[in-house]
C-alpha atoms as a PDB file:
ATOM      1  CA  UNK A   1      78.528  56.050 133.503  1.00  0.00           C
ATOM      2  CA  UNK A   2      75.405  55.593 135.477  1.00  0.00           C
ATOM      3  CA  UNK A   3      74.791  56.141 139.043  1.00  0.00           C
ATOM      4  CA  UNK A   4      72.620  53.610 140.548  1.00  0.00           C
ATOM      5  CA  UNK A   5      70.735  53.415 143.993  1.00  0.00           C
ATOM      6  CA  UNK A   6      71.050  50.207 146.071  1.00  0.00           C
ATOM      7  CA  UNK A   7      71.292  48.719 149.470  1.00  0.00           C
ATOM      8  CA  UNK A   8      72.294  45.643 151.205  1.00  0.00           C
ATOM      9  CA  UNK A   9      70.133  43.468 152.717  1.00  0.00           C
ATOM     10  CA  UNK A  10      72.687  41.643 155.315  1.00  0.00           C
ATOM     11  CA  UNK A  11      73.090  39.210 152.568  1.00  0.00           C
ATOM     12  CA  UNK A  12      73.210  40.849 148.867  1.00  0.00           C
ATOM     13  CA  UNK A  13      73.346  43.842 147.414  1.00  0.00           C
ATOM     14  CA  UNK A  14      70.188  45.132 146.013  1.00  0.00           C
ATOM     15  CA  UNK A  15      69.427  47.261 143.112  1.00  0.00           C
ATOM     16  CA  UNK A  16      66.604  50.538 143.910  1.00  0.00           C
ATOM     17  CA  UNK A  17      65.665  50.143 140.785  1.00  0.00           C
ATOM     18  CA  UNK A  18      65.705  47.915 137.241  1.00  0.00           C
ATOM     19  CA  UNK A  19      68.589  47.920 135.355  1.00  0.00           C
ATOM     20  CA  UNK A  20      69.404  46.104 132.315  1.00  0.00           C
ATOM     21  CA  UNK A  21      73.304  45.142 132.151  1.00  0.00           C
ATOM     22  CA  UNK A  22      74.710  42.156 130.429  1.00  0.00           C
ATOM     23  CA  UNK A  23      76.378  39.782 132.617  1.00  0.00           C
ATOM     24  CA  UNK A  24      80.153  40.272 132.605  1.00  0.00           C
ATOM     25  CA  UNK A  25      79.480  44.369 132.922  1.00  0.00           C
ATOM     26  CA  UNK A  26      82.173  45.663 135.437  1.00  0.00           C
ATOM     27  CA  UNK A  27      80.699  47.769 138.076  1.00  0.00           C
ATOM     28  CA  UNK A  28      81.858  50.034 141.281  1.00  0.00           C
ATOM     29  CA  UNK A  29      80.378  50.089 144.292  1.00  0.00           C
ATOM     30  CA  UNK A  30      80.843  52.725 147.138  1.00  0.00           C
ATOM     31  CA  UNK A  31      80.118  52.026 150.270  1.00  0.00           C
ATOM     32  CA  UNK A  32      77.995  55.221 151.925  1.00  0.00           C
ATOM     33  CA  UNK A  33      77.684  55.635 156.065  1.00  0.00           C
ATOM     34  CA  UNK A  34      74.765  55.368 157.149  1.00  0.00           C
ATOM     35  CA  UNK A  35      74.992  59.417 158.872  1.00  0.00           C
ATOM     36  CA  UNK A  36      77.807  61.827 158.291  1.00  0.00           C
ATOM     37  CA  UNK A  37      78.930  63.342 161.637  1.00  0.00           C
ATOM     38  CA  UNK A  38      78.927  67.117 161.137  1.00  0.00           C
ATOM     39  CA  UNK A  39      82.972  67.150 161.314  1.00  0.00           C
ATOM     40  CA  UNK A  40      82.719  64.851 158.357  1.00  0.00           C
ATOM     41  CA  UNK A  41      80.896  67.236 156.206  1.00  0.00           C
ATOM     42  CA  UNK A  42      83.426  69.995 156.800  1.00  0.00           C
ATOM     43  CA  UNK A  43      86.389  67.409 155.286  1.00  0.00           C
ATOM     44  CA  UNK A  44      83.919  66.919 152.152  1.00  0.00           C
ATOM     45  CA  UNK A  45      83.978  70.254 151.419  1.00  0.00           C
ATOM     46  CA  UNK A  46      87.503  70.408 150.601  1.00  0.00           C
ATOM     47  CA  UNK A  47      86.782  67.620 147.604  1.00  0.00           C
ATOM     48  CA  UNK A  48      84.172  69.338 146.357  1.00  0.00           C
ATOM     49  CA  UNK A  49      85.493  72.695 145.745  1.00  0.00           C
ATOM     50  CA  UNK A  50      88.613  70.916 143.940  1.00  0.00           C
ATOM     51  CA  UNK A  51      86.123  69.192 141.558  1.00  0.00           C
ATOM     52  CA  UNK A  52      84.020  72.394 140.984  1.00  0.00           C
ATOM     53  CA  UNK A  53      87.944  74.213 139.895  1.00  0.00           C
ATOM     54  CA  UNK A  54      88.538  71.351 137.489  1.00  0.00           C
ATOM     55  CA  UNK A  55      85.049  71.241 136.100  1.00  0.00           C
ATOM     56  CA  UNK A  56      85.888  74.709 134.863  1.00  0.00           C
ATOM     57  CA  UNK A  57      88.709  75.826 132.947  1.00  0.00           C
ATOM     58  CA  UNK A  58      90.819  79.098 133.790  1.00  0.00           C
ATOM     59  CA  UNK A  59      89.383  81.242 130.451  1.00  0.00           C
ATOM     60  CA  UNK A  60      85.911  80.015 131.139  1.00  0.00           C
ATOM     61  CA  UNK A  61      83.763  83.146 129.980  1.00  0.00           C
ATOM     62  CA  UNK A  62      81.537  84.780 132.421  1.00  0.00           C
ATOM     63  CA  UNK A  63      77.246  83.394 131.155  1.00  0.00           C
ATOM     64  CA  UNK A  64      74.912  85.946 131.541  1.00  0.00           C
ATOM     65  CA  UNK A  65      71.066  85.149 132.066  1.00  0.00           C
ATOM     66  CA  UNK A  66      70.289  86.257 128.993  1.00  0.00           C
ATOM     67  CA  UNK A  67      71.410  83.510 127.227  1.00  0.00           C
ATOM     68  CA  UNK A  68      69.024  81.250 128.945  1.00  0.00           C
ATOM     69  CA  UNK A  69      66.753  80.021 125.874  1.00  0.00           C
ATOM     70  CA  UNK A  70      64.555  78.204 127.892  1.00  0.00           C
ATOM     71  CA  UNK A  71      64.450  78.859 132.045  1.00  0.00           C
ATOM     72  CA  UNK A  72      63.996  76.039 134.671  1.00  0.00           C
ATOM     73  CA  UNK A  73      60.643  76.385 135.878  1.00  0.00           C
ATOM     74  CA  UNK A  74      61.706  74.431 138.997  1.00  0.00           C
ATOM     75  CA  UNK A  75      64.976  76.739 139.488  1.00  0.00           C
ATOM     76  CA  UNK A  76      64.506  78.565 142.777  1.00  0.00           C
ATOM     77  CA  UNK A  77      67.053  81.904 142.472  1.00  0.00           C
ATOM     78  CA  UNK A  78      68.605  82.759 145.566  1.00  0.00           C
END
């Protein structure tokens, strides 16, 4: 599945980008606000810390940097 950038002119919806789909290929579309109001963001979190729980499993081992083969040079550590 593919997450694709687009907005809507007041008439169609328009892709960011090119994308080659055959005609027929089901798609989703979800709708974005323009701003979230700061109250908003607070009910997102919520959502997001139930995905990051089932992303993981219960016996999920502990990684340790040094098993990094190859480090992000882009990676800012905090």
């Amino acid at each position: 599945m593919n997450a694709i950038l687009a907005h809507f002119d007041g008439k169609q919806i328009r892709l960011d980008e090119p994308l080659n789909i055959e005609p027929g290929t089901k798609l989703i579309i979800t709708i974005l606000p323009k701003q979230l109001e700061i109250n908003e963001l607070d009910d997102w979190t919520p959502l997001a810390m139930v995905g990051l729980e089932n992303a993981y499993g219960e016996n999920e081992p502990e990684y340790s940097l040094d098993l990094i083969k190859q480090a992000n040079p882009d990676y800012e550590r905090r």
